[in-house]
N, C-alpha and C. Protein backbone atom coordinates (compact mmCIF):
# COMPACT_ATOMS: atom_id res chain seq x y z
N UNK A 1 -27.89 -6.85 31.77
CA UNK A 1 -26.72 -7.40 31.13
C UNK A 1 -27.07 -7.78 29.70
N UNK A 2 -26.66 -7.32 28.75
CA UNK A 2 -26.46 -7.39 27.48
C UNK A 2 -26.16 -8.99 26.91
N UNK A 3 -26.45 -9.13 26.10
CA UNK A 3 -25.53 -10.39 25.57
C UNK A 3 -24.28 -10.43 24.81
N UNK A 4 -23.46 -11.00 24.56
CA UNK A 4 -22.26 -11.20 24.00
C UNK A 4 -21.15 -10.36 24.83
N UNK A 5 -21.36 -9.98 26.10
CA UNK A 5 -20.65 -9.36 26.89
C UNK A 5 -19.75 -10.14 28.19
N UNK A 6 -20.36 -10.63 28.32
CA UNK A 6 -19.92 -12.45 29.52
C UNK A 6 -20.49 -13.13 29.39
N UNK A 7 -19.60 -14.37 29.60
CA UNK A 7 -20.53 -15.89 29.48
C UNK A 7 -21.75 -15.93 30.81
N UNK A 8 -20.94 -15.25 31.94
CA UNK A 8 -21.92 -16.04 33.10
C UNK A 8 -22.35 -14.98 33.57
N UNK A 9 -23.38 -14.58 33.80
CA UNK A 9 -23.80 -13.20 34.33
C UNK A 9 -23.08 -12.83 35.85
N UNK A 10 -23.17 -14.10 36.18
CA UNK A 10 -21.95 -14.13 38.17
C UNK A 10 -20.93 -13.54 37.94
N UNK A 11 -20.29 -13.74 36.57
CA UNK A 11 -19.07 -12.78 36.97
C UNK A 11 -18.55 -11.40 36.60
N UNK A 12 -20.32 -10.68 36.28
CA UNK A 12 -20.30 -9.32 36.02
C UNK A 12 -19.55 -8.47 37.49
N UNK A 13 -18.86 -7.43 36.97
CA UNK A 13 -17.65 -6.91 38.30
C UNK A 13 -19.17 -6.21 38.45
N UNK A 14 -18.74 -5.39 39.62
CA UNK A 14 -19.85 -4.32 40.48
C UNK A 14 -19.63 -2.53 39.53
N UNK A 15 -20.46 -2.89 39.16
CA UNK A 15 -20.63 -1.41 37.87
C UNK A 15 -20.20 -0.08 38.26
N UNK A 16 -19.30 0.29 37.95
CA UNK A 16 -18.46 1.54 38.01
C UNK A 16 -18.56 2.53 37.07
N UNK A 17 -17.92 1.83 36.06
CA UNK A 17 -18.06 2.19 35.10
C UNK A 17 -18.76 1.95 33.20
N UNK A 18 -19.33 0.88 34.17
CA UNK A 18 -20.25 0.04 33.33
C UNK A 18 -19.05 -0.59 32.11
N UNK A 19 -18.35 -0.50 32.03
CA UNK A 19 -17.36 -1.43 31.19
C UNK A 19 -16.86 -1.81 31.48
N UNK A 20 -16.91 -3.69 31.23
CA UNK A 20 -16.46 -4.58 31.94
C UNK A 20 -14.99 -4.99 32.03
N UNK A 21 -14.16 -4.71 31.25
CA UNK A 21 -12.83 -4.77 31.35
C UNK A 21 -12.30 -3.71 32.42
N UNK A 22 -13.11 -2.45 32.21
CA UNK A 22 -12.34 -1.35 33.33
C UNK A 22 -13.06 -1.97 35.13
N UNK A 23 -13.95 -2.13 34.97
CA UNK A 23 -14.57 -2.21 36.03
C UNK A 23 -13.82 -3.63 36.91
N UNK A 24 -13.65 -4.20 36.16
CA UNK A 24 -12.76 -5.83 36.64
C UNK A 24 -11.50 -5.61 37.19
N UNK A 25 -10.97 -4.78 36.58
CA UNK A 25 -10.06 -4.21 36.86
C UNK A 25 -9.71 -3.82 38.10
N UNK A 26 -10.84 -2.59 38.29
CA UNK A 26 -10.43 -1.68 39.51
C UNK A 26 -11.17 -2.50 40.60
N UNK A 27 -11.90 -3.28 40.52
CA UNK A 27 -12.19 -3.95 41.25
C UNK A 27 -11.19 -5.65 41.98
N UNK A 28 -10.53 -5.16 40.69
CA UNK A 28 -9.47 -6.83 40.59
C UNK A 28 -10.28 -7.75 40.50
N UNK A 29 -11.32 -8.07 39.78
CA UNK A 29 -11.99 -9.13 39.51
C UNK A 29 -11.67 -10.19 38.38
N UNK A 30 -10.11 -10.56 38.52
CA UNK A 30 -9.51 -11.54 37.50
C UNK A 30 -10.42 -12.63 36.73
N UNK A 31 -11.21 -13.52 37.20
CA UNK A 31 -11.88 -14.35 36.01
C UNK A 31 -13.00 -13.11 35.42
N UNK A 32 -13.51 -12.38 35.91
CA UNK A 32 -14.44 -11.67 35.33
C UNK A 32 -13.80 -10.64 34.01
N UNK A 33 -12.12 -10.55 34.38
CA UNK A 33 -11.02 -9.61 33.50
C UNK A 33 -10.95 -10.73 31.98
N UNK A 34 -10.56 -12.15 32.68
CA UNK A 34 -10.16 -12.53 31.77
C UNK A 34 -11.40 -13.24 30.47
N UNK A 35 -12.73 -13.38 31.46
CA UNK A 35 -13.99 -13.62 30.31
C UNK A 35 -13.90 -12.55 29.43
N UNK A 36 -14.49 -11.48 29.86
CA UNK A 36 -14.17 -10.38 29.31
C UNK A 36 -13.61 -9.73 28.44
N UNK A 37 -12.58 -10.18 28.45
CA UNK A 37 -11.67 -10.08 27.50
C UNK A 37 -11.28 -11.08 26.51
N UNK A 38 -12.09 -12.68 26.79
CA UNK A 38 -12.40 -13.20 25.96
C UNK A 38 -13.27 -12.80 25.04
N UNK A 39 -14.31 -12.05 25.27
CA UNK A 39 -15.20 -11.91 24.77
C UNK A 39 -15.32 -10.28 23.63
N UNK A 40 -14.51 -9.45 24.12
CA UNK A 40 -13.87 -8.51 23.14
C UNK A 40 -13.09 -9.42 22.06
N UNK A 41 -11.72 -10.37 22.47
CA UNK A 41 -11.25 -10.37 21.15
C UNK A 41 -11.60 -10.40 20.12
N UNK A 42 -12.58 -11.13 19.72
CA UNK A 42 -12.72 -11.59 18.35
C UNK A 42 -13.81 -10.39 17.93
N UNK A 43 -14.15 -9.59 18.51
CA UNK A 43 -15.00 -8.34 17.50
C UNK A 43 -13.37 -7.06 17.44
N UNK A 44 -12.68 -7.52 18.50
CA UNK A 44 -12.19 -6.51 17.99
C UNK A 44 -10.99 -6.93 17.07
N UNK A 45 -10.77 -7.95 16.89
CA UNK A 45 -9.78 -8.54 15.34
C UNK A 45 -10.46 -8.49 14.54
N UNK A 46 -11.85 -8.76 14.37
CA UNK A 46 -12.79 -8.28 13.11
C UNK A 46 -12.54 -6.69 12.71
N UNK A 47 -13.07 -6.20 13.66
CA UNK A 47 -12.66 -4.45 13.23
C UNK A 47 -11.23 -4.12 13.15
N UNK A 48 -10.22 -4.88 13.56
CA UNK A 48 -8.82 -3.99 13.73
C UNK A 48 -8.42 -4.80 12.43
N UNK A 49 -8.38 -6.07 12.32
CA UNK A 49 -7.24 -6.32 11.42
C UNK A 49 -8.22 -6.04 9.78
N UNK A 50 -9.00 -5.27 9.68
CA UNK A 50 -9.28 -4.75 8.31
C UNK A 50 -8.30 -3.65 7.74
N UNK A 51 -7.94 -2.88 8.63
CA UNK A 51 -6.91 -1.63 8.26
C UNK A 51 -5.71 -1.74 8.44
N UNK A 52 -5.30 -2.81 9.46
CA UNK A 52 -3.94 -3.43 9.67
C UNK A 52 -2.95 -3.68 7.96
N UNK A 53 -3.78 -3.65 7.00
CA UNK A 53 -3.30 -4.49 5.95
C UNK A 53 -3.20 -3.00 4.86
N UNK A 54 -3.75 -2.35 4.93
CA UNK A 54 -3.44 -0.95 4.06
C UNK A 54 -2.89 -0.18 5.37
N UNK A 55 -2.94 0.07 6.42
CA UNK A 55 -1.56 0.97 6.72
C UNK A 55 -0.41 -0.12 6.54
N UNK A 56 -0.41 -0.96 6.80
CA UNK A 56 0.85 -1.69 6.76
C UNK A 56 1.74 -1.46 5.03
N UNK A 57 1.02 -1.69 4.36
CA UNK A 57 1.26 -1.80 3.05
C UNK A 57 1.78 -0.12 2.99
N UNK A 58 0.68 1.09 3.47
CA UNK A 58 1.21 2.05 3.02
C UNK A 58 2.42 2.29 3.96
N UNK A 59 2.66 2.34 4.99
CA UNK A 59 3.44 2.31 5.52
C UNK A 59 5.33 2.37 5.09
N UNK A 60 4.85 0.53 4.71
CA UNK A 60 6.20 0.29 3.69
C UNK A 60 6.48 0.95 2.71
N UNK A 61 5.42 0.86 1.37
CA UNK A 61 5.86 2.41 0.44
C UNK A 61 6.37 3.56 0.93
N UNK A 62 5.72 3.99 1.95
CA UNK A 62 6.48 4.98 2.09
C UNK A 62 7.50 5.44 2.67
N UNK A 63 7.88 4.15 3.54
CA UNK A 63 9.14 3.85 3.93
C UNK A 63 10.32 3.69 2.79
N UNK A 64 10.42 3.08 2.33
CA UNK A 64 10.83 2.79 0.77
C UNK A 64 11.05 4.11 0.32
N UNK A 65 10.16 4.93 0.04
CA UNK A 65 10.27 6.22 -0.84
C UNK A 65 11.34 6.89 -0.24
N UNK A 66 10.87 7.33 1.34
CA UNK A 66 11.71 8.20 2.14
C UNK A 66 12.75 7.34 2.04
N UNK A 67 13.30 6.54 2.20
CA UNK A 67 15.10 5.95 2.51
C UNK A 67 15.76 6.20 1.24
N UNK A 68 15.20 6.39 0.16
CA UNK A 68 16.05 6.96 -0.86
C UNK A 68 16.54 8.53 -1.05
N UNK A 69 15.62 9.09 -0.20
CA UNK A 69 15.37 9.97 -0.31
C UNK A 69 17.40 10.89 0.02
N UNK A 70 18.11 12.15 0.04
CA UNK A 70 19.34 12.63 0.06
C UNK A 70 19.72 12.68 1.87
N UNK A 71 18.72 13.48 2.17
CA UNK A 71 19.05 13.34 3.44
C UNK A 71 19.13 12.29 4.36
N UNK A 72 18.31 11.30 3.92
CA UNK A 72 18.49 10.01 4.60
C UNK A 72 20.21 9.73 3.97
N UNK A 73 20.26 9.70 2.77
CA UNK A 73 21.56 9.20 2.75
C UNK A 73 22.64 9.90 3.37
N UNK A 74 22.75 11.02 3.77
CA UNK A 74 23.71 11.89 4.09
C UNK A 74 23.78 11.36 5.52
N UNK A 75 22.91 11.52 6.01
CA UNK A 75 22.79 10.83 7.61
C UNK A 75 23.78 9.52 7.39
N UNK A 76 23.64 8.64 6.83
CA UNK A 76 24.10 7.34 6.39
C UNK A 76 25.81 7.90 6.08
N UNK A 77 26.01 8.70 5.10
CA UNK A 77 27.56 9.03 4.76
C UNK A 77 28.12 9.92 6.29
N UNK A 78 27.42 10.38 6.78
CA UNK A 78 28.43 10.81 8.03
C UNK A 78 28.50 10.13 9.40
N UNK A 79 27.78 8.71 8.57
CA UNK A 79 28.53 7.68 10.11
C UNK A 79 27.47 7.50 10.73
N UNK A 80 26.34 7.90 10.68
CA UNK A 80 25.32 7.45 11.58
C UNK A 80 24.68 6.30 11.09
N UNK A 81 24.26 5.39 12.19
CA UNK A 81 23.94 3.86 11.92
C UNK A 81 22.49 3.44 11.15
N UNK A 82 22.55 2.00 10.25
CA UNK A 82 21.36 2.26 9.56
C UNK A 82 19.96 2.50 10.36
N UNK A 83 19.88 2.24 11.54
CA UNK A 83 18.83 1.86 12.44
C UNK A 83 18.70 3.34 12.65
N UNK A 84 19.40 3.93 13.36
CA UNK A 84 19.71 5.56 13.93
C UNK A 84 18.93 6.35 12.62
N UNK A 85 19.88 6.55 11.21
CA UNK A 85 18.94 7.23 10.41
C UNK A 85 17.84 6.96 10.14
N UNK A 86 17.18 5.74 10.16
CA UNK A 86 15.53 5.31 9.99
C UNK A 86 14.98 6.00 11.07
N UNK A 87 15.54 5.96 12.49
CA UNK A 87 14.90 6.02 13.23
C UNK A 87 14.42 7.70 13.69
N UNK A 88 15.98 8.67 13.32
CA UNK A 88 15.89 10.13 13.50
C UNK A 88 15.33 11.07 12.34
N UNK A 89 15.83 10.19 10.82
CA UNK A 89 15.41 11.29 9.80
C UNK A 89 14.23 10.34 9.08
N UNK A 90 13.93 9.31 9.25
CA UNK A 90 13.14 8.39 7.96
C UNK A 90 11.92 8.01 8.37
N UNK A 91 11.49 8.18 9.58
CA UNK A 91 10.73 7.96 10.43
C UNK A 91 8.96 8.52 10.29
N UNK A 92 9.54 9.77 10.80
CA UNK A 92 8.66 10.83 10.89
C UNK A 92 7.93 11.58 9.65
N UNK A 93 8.88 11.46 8.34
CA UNK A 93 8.40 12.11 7.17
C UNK A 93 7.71 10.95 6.43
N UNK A 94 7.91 9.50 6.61
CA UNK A 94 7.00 8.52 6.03
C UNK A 94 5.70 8.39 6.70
N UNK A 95 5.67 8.46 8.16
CA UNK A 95 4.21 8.63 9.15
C UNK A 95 3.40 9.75 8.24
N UNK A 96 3.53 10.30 7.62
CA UNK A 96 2.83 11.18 7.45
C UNK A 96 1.46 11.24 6.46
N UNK A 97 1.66 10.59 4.82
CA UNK A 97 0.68 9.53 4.45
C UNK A 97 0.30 8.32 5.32
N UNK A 98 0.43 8.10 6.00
CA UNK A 98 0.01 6.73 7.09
C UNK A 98 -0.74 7.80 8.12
N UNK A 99 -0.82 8.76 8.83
CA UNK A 99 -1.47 9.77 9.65
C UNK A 99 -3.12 9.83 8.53
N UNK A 100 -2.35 10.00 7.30
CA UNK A 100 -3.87 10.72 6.33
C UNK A 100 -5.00 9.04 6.44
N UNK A 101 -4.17 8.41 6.19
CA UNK A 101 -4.90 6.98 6.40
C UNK A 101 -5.41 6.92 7.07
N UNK A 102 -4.65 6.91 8.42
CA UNK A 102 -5.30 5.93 9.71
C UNK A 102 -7.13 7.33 10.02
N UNK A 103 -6.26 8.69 9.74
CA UNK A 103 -7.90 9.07 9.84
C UNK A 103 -9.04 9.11 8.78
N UNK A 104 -8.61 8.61 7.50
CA UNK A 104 -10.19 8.35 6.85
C UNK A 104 -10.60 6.87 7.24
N UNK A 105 -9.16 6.31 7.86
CA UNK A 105 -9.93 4.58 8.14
C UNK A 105 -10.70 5.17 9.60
N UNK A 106 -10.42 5.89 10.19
CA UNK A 106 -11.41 5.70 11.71
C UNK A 106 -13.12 5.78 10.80
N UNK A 107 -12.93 6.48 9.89
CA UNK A 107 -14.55 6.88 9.71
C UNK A 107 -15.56 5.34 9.04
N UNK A 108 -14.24 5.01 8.67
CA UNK A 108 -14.59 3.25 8.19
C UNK A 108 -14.92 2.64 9.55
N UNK A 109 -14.24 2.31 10.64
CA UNK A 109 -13.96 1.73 11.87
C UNK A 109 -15.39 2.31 12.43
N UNK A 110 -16.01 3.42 12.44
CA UNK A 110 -17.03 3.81 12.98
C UNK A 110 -18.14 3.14 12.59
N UNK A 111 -18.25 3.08 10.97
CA UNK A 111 -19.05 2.50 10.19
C UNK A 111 -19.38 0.67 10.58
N UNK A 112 -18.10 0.05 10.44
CA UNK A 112 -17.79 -1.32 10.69
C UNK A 112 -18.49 -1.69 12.11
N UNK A 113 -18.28 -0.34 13.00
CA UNK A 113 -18.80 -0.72 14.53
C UNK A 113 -20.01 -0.89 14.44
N UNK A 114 -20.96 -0.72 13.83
CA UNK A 114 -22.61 -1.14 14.17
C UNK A 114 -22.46 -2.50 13.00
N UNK A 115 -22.09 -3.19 12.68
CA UNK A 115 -21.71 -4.22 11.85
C UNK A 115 -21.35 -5.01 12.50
N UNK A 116 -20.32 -4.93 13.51
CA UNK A 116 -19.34 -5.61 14.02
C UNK A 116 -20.57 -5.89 15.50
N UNK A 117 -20.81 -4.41 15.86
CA UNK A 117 -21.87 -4.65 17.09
C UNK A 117 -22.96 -5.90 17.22
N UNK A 118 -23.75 -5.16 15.66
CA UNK A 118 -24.87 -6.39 15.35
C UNK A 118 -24.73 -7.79 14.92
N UNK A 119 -23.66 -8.09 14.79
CA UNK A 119 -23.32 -9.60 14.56
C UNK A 119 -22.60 -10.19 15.98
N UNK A 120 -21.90 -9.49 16.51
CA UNK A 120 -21.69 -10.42 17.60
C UNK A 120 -22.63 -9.95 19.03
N UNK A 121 -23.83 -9.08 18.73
CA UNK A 121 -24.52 -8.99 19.76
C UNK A 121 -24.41 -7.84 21.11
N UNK A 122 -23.16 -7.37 20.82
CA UNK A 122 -22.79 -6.46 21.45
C UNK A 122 -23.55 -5.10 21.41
N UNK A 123 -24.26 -4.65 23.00
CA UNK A 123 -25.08 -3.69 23.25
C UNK A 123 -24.06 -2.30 22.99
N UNK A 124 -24.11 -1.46 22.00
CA UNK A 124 -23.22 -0.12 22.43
C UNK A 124 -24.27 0.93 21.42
N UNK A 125 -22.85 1.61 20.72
CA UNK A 125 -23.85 3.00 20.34
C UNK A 125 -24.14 1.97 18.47
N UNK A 126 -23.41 1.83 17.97
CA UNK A 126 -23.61 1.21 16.94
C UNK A 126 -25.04 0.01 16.32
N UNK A 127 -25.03 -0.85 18.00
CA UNK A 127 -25.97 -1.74 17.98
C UNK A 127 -27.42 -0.66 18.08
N UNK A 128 -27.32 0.61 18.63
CA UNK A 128 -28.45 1.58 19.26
C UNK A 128 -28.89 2.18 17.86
N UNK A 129 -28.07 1.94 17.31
CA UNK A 129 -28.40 2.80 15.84
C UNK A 129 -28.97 1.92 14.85
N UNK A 130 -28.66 0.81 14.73
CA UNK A 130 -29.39 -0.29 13.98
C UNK A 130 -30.71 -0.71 14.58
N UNK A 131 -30.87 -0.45 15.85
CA UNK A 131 -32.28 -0.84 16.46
C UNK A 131 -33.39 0.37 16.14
N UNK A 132 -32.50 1.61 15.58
CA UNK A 132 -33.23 2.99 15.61
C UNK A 132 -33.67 3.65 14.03
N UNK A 133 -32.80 2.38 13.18
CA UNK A 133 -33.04 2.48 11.89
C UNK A 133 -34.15 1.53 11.67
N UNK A 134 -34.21 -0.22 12.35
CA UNK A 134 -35.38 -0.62 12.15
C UNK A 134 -36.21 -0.19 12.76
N UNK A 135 -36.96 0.64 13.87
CA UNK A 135 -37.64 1.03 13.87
C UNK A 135 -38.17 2.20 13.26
N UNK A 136 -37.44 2.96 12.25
CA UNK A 136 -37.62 4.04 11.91
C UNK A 136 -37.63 5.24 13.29
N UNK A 137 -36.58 5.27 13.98
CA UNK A 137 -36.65 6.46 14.99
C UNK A 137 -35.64 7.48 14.37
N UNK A 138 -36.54 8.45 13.78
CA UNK A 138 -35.90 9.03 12.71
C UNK A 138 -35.10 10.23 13.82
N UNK A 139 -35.24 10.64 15.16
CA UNK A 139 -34.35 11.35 15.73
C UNK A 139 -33.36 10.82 16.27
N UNK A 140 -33.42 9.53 16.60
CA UNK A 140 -32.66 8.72 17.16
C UNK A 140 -31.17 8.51 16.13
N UNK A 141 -31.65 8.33 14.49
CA UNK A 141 -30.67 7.97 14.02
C UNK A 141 -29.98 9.21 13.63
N UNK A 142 -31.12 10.43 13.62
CA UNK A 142 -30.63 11.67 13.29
C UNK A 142 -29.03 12.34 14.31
N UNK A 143 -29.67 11.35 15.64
CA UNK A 143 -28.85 12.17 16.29
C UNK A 143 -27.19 10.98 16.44
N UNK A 144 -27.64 9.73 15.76
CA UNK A 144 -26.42 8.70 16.09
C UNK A 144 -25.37 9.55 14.51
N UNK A 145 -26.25 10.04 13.74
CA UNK A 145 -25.50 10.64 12.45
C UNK A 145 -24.52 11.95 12.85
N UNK A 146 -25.21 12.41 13.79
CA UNK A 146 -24.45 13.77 14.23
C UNK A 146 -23.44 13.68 15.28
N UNK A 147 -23.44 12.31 16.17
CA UNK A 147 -22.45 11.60 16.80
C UNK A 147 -21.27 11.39 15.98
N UNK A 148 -21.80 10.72 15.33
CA UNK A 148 -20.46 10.18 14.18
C UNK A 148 -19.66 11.13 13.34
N UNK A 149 -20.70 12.19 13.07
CA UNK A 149 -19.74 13.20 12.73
C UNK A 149 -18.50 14.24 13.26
N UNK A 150 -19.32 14.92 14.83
CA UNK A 150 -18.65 15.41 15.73
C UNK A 150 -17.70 14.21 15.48
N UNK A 151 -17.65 13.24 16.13
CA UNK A 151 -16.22 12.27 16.01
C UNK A 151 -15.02 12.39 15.08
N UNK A 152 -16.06 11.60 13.99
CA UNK A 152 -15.56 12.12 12.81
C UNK A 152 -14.70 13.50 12.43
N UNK A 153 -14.73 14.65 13.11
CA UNK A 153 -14.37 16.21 12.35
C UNK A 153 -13.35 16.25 13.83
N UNK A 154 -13.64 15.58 14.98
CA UNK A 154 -12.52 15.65 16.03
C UNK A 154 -11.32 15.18 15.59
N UNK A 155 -11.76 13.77 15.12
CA UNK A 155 -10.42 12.51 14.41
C UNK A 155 -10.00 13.67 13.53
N UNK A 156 -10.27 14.15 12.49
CA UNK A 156 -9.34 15.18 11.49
C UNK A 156 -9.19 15.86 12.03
N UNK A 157 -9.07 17.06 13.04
CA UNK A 157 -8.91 17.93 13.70
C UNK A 157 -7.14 17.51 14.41
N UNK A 158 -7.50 16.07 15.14
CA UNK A 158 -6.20 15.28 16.34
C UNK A 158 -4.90 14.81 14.45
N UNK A 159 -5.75 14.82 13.26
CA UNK A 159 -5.23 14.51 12.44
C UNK A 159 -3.79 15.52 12.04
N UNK A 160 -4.58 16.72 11.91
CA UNK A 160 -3.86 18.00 11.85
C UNK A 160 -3.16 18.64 12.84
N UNK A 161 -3.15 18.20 13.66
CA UNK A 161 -2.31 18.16 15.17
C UNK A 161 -1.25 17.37 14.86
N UNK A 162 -1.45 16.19 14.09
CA UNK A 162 -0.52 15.48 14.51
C UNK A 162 0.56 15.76 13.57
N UNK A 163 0.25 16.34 12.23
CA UNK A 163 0.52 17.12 11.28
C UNK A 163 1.97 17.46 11.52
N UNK A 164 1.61 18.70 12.39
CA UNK A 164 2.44 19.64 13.10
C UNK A 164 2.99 18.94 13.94
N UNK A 165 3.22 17.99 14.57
CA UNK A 165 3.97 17.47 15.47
C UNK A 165 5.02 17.03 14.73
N UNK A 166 4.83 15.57 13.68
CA UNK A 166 5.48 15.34 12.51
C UNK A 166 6.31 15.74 11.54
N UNK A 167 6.24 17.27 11.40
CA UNK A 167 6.45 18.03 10.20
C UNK A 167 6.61 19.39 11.26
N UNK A 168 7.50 19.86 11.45
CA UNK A 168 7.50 21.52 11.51
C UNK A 168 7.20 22.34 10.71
N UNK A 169 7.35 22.47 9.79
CA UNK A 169 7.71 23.27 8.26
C UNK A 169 5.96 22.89 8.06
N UNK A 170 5.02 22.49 8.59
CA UNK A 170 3.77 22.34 8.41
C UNK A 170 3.00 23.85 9.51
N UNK A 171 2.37 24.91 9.10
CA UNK A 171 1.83 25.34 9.66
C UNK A 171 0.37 25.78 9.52
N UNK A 172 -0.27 26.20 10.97
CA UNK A 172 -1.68 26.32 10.78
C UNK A 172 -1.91 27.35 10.21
């Protein structure tokens, strides 16, 4: 058992899946769910609410941009409600700078995770990579670098997927 993972080692669930929120779970091990999940929040409001504040921001710009935009208004002149046109034409074409965001922030979020790991103690791949840099385990970090990338080139890959979901008139 790791540290910064439960307060009491008694109320580790019976290892399934070795992660303690899932494992509590399927096990229904409620105080062990709810330590647990004490014990995620606050690394993961450290890592989440850093990007919360530039998509949000971009978000709105580009919300803003698109509602001026003709077709939004036309939607608007033939009777459809303000909520309805945000929601059918204004929607989907502002997500789309906010899509480019959210995937150069994952590569940040990756970064932040051995940061976030090593300060609150948390055993994962991030904390494995800082233990592999002070020791100089030069394959070890070689290979946490080539982790992050595969990731990394998947996230843009699900990026450009989402592209096309967003946008028709977008093709491969």
């Amino acid at each position: 058992m790791g540290p910064g993972r439960i307060s009491n080692p008694g109320l580790a669930p019976q290892a399934i899946t070795r992660l303690f929120l899932v494992d509590s779970l399927i096990t229904l091990n409620w105080r062990s769910f709810l330590d647990a999940l004490k014990h995620i929040l606050l690394p993961s409001l450290s890592l989440g609410l850093f990007g919360l504040g530039i998509i949000t921001r971009m978000m709105r710009s580009s919300m803003l941009e698109v509602i001026s935009k003709d077709y939004v208004l036309l939607a608007r002149a033939k009777g459809l409600s303000y909520g309805a046109a945000i929601r059918r034409h204004a929607v989907k074409n502002a997500l789309l700078p906010v899509v480019t965001v959210i995937g150069v922030l994952y590569g940040v979020y990756l970064a932040g995770a051995i940061v976030i790991e090593v300060i609150f103690a948390w055993p994962g791949v991030g904390y494995f990579a800082y233990r592999s840099i002070l020791k100089a385990d030069q394959p070890a970090v070689l290979g946490f670098v080539l982790f992050i990338a595969a990731i990394y080139s998947c996230i843009n890959l699900l990026v450009d997927f989402i592209y096309r979901f967003l946008d028709p008139r977008i093709s491969f």
